[in-house]
N, C-alpha and C. Protein backbone atom coordinates (compact mmCIF):
# COMPACT_ATOMS: atom_id res chain seq x y z
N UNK A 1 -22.37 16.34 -35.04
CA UNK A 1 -21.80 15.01 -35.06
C UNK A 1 -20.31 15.04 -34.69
N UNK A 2 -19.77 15.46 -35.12
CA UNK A 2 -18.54 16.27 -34.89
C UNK A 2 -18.02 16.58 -33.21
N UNK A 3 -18.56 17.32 -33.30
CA UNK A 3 -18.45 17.61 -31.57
C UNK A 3 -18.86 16.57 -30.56
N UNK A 4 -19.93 15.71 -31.03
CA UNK A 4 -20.25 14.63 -30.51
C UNK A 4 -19.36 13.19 -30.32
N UNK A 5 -18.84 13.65 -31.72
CA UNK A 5 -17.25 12.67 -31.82
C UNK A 5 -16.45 12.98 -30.66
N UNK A 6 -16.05 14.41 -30.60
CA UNK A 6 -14.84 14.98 -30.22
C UNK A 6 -15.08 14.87 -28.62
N UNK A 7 -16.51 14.70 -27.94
CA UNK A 7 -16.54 15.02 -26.68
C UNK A 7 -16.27 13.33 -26.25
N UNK A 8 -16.55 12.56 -27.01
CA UNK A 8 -16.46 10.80 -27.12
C UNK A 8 -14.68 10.47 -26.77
N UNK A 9 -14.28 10.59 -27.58
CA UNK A 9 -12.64 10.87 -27.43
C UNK A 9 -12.04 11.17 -26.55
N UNK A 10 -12.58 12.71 -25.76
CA UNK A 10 -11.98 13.24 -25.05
C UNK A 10 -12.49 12.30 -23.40
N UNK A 11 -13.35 11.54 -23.44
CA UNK A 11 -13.88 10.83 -22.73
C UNK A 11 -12.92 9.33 -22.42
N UNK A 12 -12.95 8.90 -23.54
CA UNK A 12 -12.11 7.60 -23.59
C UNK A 12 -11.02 8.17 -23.14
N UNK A 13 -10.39 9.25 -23.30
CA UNK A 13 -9.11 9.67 -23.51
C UNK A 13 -9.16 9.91 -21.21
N UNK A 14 -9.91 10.19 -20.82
CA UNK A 14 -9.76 10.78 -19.44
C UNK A 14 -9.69 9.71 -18.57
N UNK A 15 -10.80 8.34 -19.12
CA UNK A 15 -10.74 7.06 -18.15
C UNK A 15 -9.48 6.25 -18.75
N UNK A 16 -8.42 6.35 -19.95
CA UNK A 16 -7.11 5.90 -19.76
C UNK A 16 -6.49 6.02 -18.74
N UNK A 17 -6.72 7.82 -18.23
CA UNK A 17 -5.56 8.36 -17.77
C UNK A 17 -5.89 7.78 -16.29
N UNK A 18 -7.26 7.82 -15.90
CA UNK A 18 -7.21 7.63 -14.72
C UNK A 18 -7.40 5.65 -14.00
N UNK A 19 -6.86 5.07 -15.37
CA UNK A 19 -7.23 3.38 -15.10
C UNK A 19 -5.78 2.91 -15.72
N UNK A 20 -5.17 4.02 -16.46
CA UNK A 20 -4.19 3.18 -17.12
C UNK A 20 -2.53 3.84 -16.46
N UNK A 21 -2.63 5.00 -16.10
CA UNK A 21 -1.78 6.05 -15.53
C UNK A 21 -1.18 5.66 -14.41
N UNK A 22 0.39 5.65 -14.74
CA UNK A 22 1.05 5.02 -12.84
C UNK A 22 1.18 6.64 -12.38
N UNK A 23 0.80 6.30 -11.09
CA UNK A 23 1.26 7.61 -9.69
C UNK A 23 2.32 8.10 -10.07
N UNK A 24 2.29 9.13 -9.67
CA UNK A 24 3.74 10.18 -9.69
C UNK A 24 3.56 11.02 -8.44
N UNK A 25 4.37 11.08 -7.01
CA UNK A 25 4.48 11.65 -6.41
C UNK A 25 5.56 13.02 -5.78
N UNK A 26 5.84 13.75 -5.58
CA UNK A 26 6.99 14.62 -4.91
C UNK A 26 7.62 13.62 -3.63
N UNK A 27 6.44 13.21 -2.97
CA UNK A 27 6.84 11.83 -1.76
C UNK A 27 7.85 11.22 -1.93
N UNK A 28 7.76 10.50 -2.81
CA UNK A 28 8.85 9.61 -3.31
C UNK A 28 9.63 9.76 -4.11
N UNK A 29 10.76 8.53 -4.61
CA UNK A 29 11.64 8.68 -5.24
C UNK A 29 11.89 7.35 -5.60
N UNK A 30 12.31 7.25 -6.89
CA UNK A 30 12.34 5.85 -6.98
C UNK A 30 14.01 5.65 -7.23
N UNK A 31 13.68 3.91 -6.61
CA UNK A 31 15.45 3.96 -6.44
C UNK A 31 15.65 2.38 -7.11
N UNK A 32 16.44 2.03 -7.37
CA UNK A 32 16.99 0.50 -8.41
C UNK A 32 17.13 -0.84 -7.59
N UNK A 33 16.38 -1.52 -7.88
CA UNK A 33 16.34 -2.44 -7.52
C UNK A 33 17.50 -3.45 -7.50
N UNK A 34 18.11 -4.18 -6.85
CA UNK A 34 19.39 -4.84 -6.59
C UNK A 34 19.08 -6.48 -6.43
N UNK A 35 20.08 -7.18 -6.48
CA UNK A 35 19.76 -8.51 -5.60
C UNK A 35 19.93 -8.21 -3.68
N UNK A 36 19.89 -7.57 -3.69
CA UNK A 36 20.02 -7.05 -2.16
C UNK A 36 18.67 -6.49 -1.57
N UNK A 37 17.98 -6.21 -2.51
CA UNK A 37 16.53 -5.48 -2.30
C UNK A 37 15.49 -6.32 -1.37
N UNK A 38 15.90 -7.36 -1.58
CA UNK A 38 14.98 -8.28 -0.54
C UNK A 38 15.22 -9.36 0.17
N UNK A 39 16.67 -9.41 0.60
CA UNK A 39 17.36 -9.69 1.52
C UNK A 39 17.18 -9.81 2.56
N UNK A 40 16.93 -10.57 3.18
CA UNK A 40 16.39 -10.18 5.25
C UNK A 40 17.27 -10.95 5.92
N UNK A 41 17.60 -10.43 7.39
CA UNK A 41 18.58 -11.05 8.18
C UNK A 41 17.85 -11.80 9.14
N UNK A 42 18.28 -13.07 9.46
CA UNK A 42 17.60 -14.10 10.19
C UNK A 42 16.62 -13.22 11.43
N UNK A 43 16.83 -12.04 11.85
CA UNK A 43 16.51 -11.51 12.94
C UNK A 43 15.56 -10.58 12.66
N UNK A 44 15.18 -10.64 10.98
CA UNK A 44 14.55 -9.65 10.97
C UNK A 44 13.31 -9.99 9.63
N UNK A 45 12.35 -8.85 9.25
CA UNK A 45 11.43 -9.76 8.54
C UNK A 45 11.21 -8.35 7.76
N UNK A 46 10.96 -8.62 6.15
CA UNK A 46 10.57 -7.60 4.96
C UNK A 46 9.39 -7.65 4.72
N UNK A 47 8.17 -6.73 5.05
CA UNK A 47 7.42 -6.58 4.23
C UNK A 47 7.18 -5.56 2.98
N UNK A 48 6.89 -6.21 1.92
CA UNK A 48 6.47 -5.31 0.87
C UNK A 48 5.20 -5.34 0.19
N UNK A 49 5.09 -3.69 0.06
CA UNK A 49 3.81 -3.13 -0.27
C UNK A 49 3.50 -2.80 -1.34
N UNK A 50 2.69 -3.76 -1.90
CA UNK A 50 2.61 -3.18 -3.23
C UNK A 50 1.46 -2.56 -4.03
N UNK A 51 0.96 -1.65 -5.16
CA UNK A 51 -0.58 -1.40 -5.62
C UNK A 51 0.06 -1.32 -7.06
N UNK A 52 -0.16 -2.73 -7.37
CA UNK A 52 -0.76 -2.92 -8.87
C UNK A 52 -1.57 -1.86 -9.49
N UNK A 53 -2.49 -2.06 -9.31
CA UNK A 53 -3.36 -1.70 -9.78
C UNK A 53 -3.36 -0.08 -9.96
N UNK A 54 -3.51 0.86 -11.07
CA UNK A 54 -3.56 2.16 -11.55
C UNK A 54 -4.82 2.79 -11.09
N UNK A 55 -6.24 1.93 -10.42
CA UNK A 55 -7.48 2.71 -10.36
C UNK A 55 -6.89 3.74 -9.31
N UNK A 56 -7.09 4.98 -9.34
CA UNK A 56 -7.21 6.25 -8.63
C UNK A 56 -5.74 6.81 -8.46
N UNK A 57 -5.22 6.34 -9.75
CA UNK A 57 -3.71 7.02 -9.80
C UNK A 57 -3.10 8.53 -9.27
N UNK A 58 -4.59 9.57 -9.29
CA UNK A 58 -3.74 10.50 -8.89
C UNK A 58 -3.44 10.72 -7.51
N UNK A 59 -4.16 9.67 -6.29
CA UNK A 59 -4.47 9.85 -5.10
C UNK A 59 -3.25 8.80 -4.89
N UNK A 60 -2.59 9.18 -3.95
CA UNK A 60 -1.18 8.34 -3.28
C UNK A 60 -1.64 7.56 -1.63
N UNK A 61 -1.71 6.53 -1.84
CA UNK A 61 -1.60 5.61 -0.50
C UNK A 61 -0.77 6.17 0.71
N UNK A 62 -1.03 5.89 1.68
CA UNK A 62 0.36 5.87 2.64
C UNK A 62 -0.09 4.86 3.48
N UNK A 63 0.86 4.26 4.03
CA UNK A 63 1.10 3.59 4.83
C UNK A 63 1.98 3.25 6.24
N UNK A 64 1.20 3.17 7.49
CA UNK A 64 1.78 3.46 8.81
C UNK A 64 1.56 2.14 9.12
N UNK A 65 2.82 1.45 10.05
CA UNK A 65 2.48 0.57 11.54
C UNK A 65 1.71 1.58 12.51
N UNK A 66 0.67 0.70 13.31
CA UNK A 66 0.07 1.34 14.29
C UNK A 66 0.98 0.84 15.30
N UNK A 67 1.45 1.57 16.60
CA UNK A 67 1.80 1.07 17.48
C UNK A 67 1.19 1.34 19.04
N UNK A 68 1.05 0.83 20.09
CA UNK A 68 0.09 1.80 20.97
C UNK A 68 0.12 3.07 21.11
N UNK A 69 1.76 3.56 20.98
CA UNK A 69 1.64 4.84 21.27
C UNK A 69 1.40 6.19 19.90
N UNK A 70 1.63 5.30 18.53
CA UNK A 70 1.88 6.31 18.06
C UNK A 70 1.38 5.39 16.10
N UNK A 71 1.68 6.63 15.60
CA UNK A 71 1.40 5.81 13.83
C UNK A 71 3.49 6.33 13.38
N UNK A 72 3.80 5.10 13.44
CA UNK A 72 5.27 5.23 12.06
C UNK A 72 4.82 5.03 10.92
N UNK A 73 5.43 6.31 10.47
CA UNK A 73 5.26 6.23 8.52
C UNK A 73 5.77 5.12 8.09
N UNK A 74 5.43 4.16 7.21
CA UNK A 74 6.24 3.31 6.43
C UNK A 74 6.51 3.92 5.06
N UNK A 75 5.35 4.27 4.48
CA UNK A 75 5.87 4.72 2.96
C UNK A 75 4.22 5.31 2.81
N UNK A 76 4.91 6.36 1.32
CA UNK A 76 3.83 6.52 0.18
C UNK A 76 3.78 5.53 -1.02
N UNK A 77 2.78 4.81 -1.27
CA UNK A 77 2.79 3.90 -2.13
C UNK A 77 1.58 4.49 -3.26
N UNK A 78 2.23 5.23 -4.14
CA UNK A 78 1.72 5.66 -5.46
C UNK A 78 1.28 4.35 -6.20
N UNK A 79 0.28 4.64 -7.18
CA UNK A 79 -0.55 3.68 -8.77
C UNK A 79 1.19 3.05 -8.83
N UNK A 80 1.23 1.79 -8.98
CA UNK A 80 1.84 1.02 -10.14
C UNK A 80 3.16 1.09 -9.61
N UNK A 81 3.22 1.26 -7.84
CA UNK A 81 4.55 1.38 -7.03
C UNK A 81 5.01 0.72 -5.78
N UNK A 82 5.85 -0.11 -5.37
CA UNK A 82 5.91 -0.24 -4.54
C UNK A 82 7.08 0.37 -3.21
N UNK A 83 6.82 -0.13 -2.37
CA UNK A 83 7.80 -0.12 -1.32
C UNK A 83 8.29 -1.07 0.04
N UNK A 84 9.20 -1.37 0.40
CA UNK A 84 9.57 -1.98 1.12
C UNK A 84 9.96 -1.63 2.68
N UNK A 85 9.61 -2.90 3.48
CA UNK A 85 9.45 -2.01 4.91
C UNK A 85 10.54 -3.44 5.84
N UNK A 86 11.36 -2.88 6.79
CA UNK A 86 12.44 -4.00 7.19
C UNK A 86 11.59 -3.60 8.71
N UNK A 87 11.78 -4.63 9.33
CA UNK A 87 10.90 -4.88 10.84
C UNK A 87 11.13 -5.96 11.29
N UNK A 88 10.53 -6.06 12.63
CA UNK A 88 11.25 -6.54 13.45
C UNK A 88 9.82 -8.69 13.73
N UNK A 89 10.06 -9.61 13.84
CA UNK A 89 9.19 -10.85 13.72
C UNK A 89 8.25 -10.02 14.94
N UNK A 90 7.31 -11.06 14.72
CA UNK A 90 6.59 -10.66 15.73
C UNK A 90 4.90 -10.23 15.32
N UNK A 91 4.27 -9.71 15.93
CA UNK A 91 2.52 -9.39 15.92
C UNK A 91 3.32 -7.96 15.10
N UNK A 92 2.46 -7.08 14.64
CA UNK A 92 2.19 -5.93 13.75
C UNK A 92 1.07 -5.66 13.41
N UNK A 93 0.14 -4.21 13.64
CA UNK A 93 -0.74 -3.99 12.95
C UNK A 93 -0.21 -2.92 11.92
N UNK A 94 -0.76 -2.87 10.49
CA UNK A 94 -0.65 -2.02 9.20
C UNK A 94 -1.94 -1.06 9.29
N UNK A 95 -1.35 0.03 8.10
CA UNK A 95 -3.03 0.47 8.30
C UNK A 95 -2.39 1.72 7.22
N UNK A 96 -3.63 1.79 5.77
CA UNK A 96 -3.43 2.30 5.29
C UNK A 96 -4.45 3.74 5.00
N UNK A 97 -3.65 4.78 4.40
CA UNK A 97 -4.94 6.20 4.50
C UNK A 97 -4.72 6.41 3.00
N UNK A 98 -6.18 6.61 2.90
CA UNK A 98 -6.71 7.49 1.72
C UNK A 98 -7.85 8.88 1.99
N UNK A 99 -8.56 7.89 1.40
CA UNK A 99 -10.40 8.93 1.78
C UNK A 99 -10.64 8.10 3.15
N UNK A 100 -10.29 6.48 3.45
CA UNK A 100 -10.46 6.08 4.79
C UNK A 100 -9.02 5.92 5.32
N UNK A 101 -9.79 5.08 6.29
CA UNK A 101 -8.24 4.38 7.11
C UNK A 101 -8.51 2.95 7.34
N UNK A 102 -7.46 1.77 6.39
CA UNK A 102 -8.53 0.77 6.99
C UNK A 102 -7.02 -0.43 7.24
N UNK A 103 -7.22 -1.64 7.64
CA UNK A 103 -5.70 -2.57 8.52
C UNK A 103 -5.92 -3.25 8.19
N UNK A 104 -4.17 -3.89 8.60
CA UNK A 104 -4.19 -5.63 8.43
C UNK A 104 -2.97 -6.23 9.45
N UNK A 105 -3.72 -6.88 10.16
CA UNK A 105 -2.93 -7.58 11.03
C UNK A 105 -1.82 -8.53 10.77
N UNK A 106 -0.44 -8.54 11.13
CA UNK A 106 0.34 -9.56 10.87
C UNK A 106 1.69 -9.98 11.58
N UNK A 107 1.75 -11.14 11.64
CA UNK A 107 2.52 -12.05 12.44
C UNK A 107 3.51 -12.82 11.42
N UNK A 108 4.53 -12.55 11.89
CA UNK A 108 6.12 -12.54 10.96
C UNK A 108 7.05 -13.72 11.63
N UNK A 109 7.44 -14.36 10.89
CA UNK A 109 8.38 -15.07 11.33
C UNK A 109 9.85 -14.19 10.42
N UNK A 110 11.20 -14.01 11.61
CA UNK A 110 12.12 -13.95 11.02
C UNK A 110 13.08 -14.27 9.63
N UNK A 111 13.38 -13.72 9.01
CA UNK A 111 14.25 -13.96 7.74
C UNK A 111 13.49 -14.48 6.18
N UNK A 112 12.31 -13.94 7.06
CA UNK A 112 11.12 -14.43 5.59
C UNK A 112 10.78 -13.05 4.98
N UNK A 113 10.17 -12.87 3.71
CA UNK A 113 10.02 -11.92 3.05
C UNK A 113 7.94 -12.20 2.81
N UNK A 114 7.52 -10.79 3.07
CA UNK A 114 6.00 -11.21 2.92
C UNK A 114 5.83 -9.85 2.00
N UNK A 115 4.12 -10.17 1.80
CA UNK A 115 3.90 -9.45 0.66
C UNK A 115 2.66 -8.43 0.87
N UNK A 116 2.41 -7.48 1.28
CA UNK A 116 0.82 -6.77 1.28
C UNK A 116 0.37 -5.99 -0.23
N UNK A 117 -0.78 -6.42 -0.51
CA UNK A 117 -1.36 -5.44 -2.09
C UNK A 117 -2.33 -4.15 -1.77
N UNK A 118 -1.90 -2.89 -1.98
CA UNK A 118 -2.83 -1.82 -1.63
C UNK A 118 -3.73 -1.77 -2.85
N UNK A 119 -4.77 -2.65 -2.32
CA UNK A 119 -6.37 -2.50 -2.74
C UNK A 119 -6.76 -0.91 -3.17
N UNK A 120 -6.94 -0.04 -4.17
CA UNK A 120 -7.60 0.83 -4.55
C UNK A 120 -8.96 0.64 -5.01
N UNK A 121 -10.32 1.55 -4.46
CA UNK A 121 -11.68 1.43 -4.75
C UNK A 121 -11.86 2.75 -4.77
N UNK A 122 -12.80 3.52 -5.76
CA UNK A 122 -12.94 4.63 -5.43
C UNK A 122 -13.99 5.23 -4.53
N UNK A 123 -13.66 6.46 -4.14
CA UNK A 123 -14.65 6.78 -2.36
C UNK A 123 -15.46 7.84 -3.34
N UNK A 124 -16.06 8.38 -2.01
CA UNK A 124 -16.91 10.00 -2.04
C UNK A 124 -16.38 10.84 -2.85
N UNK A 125 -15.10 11.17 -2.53
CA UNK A 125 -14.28 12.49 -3.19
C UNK A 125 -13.20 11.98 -3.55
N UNK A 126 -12.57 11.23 -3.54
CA UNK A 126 -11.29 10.69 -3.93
C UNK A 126 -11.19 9.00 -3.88
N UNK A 127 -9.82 8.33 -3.84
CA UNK A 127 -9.84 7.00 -4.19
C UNK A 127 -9.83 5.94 -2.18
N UNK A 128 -10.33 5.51 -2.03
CA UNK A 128 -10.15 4.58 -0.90
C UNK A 128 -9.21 3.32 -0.98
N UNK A 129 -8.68 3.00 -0.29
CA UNK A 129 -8.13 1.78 0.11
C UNK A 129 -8.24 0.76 1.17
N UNK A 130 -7.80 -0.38 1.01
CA UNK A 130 -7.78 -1.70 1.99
C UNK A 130 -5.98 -2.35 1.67
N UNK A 131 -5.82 -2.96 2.30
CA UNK A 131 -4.74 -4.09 2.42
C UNK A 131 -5.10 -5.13 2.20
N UNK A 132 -4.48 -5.90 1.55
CA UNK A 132 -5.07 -7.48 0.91
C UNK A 132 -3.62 -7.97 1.34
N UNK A 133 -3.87 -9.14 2.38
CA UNK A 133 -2.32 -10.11 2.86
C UNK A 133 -2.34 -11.10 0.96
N UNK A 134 -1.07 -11.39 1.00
CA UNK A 134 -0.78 -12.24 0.64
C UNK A 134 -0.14 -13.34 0.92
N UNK A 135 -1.22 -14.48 0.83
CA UNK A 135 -0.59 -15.40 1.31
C UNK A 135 -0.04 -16.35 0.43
N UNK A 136 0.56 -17.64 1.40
CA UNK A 136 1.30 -18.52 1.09
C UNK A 136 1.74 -19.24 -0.15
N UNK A 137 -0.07 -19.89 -0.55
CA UNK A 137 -0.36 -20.26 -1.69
C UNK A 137 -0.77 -19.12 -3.10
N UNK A 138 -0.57 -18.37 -2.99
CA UNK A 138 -1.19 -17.23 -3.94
C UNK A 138 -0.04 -18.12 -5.32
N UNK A 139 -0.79 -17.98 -6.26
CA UNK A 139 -0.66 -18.20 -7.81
C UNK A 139 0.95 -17.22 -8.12
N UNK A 140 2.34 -18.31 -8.30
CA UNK A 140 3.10 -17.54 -8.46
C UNK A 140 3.33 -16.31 -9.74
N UNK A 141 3.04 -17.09 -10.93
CA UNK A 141 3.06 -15.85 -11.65
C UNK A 141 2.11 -14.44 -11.71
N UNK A 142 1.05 -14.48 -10.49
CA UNK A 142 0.25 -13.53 -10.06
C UNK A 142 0.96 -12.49 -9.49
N UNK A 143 2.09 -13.09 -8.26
CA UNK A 143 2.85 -12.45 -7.40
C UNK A 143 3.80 -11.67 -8.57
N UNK A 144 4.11 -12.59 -9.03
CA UNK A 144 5.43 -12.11 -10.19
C UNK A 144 5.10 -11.09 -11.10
N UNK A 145 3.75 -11.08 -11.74
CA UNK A 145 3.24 -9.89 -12.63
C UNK A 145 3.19 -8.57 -11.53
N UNK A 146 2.41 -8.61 -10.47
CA UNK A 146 2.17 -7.72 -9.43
C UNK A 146 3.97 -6.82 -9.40
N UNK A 147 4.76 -8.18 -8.92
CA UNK A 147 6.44 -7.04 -8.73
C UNK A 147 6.85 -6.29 -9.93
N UNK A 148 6.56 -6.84 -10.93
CA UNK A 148 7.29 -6.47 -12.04
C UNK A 148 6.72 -5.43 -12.49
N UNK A 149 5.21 -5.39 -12.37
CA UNK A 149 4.32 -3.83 -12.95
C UNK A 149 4.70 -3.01 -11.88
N UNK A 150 5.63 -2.89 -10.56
CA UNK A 150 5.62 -2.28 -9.74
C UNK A 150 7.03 -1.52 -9.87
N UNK A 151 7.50 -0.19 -9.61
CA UNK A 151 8.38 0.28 -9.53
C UNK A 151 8.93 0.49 -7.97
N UNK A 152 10.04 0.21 -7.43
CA UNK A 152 10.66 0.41 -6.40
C UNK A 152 10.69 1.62 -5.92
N UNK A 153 10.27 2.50 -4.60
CA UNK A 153 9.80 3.85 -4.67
C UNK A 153 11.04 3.65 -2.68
N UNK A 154 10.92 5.05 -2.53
CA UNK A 154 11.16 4.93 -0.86
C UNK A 154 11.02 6.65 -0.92
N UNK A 155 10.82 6.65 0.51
CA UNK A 155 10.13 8.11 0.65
C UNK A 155 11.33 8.90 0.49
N UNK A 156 10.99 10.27 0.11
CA UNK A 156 11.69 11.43 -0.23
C UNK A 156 11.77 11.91 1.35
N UNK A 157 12.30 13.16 1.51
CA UNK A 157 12.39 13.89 2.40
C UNK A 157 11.34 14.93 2.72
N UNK A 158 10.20 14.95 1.63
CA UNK A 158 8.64 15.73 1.82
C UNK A 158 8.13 14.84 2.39
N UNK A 159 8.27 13.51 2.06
CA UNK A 159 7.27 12.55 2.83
C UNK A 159 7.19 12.29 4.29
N UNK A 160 8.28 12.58 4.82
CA UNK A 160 7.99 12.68 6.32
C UNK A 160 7.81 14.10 6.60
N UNK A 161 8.00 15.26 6.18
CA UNK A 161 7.29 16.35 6.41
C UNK A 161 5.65 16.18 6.21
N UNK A 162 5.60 15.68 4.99
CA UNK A 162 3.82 15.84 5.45
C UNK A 162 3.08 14.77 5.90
N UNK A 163 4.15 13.73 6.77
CA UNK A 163 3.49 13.13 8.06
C UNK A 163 3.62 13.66 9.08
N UNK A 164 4.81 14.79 9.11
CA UNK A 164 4.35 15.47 10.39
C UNK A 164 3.39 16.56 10.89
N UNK A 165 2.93 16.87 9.16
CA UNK A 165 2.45 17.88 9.09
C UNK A 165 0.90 17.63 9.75
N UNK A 166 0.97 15.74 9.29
CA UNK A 166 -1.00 15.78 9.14
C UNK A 166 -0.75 14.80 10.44
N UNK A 167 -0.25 14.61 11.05
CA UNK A 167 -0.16 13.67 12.10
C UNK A 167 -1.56 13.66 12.96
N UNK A 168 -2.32 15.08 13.56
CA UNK A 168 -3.18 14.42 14.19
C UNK A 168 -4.24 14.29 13.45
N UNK A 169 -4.59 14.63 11.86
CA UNK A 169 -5.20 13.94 11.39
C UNK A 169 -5.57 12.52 11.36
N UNK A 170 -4.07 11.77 10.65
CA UNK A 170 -3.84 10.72 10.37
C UNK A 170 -4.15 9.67 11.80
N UNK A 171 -3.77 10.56 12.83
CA UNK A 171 -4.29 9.86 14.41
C UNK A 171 -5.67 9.66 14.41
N UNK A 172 -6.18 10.94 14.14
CA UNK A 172 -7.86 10.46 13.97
C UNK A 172 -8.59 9.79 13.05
N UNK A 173 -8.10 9.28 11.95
CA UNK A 173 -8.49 8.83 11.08
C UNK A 173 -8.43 7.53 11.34
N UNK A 174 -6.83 7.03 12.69
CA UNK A 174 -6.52 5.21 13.22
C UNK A 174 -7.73 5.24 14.06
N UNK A 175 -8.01 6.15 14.86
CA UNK A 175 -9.07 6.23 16.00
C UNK A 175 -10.17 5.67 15.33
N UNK A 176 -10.46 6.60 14.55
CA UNK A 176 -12.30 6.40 14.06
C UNK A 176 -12.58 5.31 13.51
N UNK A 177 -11.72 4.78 12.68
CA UNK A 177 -11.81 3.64 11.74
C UNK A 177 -11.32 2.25 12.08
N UNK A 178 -9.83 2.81 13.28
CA UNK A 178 -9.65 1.39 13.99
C UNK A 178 -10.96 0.89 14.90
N UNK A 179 -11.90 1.49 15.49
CA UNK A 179 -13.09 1.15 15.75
C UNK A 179 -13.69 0.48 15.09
N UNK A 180 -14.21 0.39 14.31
CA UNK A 180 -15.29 0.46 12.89
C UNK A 180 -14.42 -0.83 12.42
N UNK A 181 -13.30 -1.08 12.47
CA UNK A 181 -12.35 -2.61 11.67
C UNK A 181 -12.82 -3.36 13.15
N UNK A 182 -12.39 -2.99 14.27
CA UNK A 182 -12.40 -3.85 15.19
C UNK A 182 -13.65 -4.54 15.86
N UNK A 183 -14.69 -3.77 15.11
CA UNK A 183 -16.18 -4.44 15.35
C UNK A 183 -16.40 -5.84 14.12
N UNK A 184 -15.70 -5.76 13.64
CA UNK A 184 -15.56 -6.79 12.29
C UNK A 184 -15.32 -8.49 12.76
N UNK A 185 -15.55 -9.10 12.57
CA UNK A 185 -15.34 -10.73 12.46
C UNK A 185 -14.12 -10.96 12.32
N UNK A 186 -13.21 -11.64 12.83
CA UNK A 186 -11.72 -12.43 12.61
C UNK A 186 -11.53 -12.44 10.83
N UNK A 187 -12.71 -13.03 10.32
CA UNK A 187 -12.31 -13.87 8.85
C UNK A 187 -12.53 -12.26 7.86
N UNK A 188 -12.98 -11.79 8.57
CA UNK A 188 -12.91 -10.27 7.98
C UNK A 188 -12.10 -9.38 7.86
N UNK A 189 -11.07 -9.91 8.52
CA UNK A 189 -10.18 -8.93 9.16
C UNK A 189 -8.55 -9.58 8.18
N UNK A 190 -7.98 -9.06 7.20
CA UNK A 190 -6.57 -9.46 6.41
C UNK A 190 -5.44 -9.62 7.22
N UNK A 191 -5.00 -10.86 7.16
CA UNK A 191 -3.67 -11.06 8.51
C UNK A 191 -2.70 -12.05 7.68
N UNK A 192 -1.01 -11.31 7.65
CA UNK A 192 -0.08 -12.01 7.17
C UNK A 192 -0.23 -12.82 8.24
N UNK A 193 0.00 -13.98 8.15
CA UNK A 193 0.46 -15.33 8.99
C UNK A 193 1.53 -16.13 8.83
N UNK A 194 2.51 -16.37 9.65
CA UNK A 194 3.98 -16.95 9.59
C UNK A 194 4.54 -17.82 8.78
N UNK A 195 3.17 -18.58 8.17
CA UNK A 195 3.79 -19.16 6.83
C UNK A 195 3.83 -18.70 5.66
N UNK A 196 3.67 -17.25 5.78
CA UNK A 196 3.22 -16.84 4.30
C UNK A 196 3.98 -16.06 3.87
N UNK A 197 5.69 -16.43 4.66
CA UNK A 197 6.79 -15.60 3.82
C UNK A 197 7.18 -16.39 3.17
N UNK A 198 8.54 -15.45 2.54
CA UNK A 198 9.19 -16.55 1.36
C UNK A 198 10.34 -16.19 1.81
N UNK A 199 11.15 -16.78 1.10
CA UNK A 199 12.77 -17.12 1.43
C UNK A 199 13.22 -16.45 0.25
C-alpha cells in the first residue's frame, strides 16, 4: 500500500513538472522589461511571440522568418517566455520548429505592435508546435494574462550558434512541411492582418 502510495505521488509530482514548469534555456537570457520594450517607429512594426502555456516545458520553440532565400533566426521561445521581433511592414511568413515545422502568414502595417502565441501539443518524441495570430478583437484581459505569465527572453550568443549549427536541418524541416501547410485551405492557414496591431 505504501509503495503504491509512494509511486502515486511520485506521479502527480512528474505531470506538475511537466504542465506546471516554465522553460529554462542556455539560448536565452532574460532581460527587463522597460516602457521602451514595445515601442515601434512609424517605419517599422513589433511582433511578439509569446507561449503561455508550460505543456512541453522542457522542449524550447524557435522561431525563424522564412525568406526566399534563406530561414532568419528570430528567437528561442522557452514554456512561459516570450520574445520580441522589430521588422520591417509589409507580407512576412513565420514558422516555428519543434518535433515539426509549421507557419503563419502576416501582413503588418507600420508603427503597430502585433501579437503571435506558440501553440504547444505534444508529438511522437517530444513537444510540437503551431502559431496562433492574434487578432484584433481577442478578449483584452486574455492578451494581458498571456504578457504577464510571460517573461521577456532574447537570444544568448549559443542561440545563434546552434542555428548555425542545425541550419540545413532546420532548411529541411521549411521544405517538407512548408509543402504539407501550403496544400491547406486559406481559413486554415493563421495570418496577422493589418488591423490587428495595437498602438
Amino acid at each position: 500500500m505504501r509503495h503504491s502510495k509512494m509511486s502515486w505521488l511520485l506521479l502527480v509530482f512528474t505531470a506538475f513538472l511537466l504542465y506546471n514548469c516554465a522553460g529554462s534555456s542556455r539560448l536565452v537570457q532574460q532581460v527587463q522589461e522597460t516602457e521602451s520594450t514595445y515601442q515601434v517607429a512609424p517605419d517599422e512594426a513589433l511582433v511578439v511571440f509569446l507561449r503561455p502555456s508550460s505543456i512541453g516545458y522542457a522542449v524550447q520553440s524557435v522561431v525563424y522568418e522564412v525568406t526566399k532565400e534563406d530561414e532568419k533566426l528570430i528567437g528561442v521561445v522557452p514554456a512561459k517566455k516570450k520574445i520580441v521581433y522589430h521588422t520591417t511592414p509589409g507580407r512576412h511568413l513565420f514558422m516555428v520548429i519543434g518535433e515539426n515545422a509549421d507557419f503563419m502568414k502576416a501582413d503588418l502595417k507600420g508603427g503597430n505592435v502585433y501579437y503571435a502565441v506558440v501553440n504547444p501539443r505534444m508529438g511522437m518524441w517530444k513537444a510540437r508546435f503551431s502559431l496562433g495570430a492574434v487578432h484584433y478583437n481577442i478578449d483584452s484581459n486574455k492578451l494581458k494574462d498571456w504578457k504577464e505569465s510571460c517573461t521577456l527572453v532574447e537570444n544568448s550568443p549559443d542561440a545563434f550558434k546552434w542555428a548555425k549549427a542545425h541550419a540545413k536541418n532546420i532548411h529541411y524541416d521549411r521544405v517538407r512541411y512548408l509543402k504539407k501547410w501550403n496544400e491547406k485551405t486559406e481559413d486554415k492557414k493563421p495570418k496577422l492582418n493589418p488591423e490587428d496591431g495595437f498602438k
